[in-house]
PDB file of N, CA and C in Angstrom:
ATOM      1  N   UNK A   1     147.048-136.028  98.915  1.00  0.00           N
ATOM      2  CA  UNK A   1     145.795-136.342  99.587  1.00  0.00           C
ATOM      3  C   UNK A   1     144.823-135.165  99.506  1.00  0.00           C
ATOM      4  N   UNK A   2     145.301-133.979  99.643  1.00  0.00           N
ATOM      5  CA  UNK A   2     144.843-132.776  99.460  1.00  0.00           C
ATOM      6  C   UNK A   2     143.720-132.728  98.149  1.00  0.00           C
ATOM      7  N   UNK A   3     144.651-133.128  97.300  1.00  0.00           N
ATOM      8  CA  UNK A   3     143.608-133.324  95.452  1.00  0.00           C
ATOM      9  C   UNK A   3     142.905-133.743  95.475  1.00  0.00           C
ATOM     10  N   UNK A   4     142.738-134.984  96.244  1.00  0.00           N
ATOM     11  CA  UNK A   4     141.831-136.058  96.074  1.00  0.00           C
ATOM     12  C   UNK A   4     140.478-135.466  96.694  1.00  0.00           C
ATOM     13  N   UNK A   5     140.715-134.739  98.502  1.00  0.00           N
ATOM     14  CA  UNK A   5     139.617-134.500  99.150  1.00  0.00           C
ATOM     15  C   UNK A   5     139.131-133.337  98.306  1.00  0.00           C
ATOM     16  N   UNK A   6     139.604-132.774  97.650  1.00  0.00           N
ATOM     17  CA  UNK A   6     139.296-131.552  96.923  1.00  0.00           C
ATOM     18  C   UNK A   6     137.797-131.857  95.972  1.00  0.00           C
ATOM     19  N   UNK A   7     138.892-133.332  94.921  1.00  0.00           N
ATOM     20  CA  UNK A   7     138.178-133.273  94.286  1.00  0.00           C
ATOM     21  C   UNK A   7     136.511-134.241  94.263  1.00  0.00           C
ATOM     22  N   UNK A   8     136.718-135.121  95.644  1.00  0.00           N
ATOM     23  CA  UNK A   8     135.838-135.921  95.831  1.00  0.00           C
ATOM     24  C   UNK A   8     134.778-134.422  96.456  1.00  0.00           C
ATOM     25  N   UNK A   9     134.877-133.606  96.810  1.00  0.00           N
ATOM     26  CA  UNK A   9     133.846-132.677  97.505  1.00  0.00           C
ATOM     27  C   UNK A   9     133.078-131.664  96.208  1.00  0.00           C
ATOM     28  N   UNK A  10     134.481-131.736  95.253  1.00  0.00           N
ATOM     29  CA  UNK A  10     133.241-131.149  93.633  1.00  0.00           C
ATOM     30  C   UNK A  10     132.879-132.029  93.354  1.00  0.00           C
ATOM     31  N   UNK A  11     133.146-133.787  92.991  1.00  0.00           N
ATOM     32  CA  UNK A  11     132.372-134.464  92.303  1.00  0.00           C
ATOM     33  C   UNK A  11     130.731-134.753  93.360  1.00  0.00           C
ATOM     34  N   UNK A  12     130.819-134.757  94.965  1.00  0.00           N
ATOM     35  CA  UNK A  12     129.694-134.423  95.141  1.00  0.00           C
ATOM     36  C   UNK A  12     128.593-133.368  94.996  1.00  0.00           C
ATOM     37  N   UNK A  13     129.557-132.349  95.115  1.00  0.00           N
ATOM     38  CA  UNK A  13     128.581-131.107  94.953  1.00  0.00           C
ATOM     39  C   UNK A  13     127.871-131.114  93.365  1.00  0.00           C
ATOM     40  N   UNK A  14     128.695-131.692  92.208  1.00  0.00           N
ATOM     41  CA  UNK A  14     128.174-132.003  90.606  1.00  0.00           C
ATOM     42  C   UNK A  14     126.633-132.697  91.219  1.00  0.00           C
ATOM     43  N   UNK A  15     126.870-134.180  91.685  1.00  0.00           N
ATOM     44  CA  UNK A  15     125.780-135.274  92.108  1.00  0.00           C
ATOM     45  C   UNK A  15     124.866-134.628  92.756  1.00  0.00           C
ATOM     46  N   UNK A  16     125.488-133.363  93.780  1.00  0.00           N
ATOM     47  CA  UNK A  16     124.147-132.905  94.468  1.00  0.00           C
ATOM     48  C   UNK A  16     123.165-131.922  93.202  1.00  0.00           C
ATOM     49  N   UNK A  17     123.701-131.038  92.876  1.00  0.00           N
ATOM     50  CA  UNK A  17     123.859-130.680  91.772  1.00  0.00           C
ATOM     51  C   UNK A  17     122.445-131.134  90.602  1.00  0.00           C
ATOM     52  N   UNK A  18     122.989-132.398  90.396  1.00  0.00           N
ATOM     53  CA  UNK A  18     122.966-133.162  89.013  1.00  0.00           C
ATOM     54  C   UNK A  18     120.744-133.616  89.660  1.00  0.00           C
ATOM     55  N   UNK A  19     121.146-134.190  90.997  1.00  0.00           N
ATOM     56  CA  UNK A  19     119.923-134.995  91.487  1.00  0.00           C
ATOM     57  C   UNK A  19     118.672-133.727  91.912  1.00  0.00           C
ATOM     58  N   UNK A  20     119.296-132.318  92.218  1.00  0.00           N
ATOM     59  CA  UNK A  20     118.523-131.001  92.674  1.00  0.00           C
ATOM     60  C   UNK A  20     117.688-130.963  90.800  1.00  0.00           C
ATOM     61  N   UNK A  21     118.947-131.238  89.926  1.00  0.00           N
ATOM     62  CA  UNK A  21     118.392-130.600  88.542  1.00  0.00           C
ATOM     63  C   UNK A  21     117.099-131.472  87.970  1.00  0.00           C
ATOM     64  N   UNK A  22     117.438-132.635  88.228  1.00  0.00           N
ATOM     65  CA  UNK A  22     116.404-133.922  87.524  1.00  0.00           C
ATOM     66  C   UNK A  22     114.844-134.196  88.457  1.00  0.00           C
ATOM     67  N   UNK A  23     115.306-133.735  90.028  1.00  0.00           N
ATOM     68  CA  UNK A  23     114.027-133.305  91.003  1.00  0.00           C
ATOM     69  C   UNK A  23     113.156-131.924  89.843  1.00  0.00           C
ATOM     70  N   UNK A  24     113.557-130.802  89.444  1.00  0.00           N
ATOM     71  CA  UNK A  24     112.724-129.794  89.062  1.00  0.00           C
ATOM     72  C   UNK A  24     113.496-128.575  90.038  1.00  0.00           C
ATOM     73  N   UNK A  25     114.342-128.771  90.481  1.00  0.00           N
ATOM     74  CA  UNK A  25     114.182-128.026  91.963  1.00  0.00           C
ATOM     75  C   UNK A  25     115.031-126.532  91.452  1.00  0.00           C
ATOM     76  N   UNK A  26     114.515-125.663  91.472  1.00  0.00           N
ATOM     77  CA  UNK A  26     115.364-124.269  91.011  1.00  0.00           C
ATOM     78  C   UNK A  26     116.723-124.439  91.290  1.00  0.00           C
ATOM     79  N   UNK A  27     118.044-123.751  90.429  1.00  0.00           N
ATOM     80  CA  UNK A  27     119.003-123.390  90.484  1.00  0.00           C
ATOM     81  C   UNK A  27     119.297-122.723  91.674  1.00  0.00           C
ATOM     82  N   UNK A  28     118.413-121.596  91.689  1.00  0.00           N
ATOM     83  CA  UNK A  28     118.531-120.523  93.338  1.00  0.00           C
ATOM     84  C   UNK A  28     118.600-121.839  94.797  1.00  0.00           C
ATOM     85  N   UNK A  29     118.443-122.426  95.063  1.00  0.00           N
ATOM     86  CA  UNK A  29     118.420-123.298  95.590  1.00  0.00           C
ATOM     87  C   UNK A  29     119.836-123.903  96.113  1.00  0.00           C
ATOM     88  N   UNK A  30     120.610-124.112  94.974  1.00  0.00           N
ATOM     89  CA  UNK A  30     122.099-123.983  95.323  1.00  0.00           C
ATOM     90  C   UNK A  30     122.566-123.925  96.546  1.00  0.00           C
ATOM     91  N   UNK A  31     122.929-124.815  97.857  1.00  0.00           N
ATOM     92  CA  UNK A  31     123.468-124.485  99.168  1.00  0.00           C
ATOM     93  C   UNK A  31     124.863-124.761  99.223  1.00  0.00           C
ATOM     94  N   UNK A  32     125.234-123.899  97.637  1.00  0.00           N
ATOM     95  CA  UNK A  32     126.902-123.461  98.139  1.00  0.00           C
ATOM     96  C   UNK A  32     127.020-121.796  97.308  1.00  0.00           C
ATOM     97  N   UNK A  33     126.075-120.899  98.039  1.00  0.00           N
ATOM     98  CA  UNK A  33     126.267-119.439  97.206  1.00  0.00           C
ATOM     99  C   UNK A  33     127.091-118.865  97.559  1.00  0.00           C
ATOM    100  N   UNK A  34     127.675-119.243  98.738  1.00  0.00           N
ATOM    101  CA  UNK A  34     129.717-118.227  99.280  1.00  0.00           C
ATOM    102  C   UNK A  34     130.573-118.569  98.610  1.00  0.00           C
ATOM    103  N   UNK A  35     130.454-119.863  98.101  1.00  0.00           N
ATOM    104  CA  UNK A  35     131.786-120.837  97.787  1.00  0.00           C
ATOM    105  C   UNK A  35     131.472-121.389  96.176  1.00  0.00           C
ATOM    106  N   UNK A  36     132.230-120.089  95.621  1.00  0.00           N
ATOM    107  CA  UNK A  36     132.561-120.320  93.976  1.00  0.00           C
ATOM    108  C   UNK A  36     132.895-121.675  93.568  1.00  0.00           C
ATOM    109  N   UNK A  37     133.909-121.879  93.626  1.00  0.00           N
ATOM    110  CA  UNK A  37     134.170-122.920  93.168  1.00  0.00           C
ATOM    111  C   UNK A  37     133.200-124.290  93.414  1.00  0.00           C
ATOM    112  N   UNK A  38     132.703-124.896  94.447  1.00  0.00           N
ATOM    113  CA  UNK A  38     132.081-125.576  94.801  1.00  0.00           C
ATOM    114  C   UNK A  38     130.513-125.165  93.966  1.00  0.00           C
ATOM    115  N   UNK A  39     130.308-124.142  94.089  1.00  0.00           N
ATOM    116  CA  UNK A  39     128.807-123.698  93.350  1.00  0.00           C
ATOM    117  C   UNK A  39     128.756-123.816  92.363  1.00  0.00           C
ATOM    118  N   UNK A  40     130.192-123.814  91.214  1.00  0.00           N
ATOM    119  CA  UNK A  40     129.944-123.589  90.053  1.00  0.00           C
ATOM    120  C   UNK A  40     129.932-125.178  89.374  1.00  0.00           C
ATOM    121  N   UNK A  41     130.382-126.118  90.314  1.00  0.00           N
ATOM    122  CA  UNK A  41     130.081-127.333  90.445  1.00  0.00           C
ATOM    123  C   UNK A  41     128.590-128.181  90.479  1.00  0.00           C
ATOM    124  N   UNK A  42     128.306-127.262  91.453  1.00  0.00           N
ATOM    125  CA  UNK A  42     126.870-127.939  91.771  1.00  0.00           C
ATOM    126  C   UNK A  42     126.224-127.254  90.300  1.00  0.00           C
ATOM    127  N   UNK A  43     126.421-126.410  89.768  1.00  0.00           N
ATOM    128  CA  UNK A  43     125.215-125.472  89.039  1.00  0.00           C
ATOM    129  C   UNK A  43     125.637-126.154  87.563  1.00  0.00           C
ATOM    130  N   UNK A  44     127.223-126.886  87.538  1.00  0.00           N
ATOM    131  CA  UNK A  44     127.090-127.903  86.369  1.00  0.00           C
ATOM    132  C   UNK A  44     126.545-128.960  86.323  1.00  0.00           C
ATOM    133  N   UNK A  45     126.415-129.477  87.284  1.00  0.00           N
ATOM    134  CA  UNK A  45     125.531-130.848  87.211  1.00  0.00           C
ATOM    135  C   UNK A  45     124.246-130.900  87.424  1.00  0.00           C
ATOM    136  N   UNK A  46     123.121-129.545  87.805  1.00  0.00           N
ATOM    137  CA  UNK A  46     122.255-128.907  87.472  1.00  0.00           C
ATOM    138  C   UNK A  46     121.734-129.158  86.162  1.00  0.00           C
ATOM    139  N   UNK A  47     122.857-127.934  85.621  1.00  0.00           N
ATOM    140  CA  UNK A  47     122.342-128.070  84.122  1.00  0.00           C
ATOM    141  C   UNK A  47     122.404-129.125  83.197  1.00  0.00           C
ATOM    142  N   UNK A  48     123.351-129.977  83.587  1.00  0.00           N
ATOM    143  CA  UNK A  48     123.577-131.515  82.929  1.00  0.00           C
ATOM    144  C   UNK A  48     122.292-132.035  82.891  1.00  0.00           C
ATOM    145  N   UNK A  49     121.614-131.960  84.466  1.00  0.00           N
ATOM    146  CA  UNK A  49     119.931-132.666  84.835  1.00  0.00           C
ATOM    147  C   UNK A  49     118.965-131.907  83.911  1.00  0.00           C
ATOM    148  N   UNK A  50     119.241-130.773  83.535  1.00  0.00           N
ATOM    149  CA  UNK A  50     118.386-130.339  82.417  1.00  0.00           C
ATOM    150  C   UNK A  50     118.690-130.581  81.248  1.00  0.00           C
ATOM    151  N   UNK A  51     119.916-130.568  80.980  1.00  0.00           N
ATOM    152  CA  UNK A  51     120.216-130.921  79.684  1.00  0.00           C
ATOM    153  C   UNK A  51     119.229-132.504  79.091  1.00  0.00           C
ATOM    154  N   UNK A  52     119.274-133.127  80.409  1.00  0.00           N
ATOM    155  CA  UNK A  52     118.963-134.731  80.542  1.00  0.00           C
ATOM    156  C   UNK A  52     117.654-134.951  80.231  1.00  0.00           C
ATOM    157  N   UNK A  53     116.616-133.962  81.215  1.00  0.00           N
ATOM    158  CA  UNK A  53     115.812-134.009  80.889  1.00  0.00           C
ATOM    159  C   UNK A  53     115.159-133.093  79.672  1.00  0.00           C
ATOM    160  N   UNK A  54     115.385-132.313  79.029  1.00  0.00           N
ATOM    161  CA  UNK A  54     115.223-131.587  77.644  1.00  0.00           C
ATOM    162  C   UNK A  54     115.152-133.061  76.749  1.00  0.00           C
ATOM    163  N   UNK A  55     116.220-133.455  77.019  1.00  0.00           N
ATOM    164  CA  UNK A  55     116.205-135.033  75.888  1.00  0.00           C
ATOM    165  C   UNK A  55     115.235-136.030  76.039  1.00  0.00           C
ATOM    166  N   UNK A  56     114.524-135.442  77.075  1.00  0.00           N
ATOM    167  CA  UNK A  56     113.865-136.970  77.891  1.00  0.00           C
ATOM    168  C   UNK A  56     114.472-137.865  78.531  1.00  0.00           C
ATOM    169  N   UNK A  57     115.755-138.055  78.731  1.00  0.00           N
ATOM    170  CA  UNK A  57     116.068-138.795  79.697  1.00  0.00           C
ATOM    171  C   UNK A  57     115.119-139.166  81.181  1.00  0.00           C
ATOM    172  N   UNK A  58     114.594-137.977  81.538  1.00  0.00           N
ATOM    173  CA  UNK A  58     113.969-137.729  82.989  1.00  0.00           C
ATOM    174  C   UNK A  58     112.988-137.194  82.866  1.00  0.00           C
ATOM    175  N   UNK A  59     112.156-137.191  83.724  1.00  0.00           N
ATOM    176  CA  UNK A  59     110.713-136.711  83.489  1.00  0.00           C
ATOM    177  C   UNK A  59     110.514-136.320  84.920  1.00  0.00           C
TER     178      UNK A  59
END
């Protein structure tokens, strides 16, 4: 049960992440800068939202 809550709290932090990146909204912004693991989560699905929008996906 442990894994699961683990991993449902990075796949949000990715989504929070992912929706901060496709807003415009700076990286610094990030409201997980204590907590590595969780941050380095959010700051991938960030860059995914840029990646997204570079392609045009998002505007």
């Amino acid at each position: 049960m442990m894994k699961r809550q683990k991993r449902d709290r990075l796949e949000r932090a990715h989504a929070q992440g992912f929706k901060a990146g496709v807003a415009g909204r700076s990286k610094e912004l990030c409201p997980y800068q204590t907590q590595d693991e969780i941050r380095s989560e959010w700051l991938g699905g960030w860059r995914d939202a840029q990646e997204a929008r570079s392609v045009g996906l998002y505007r």
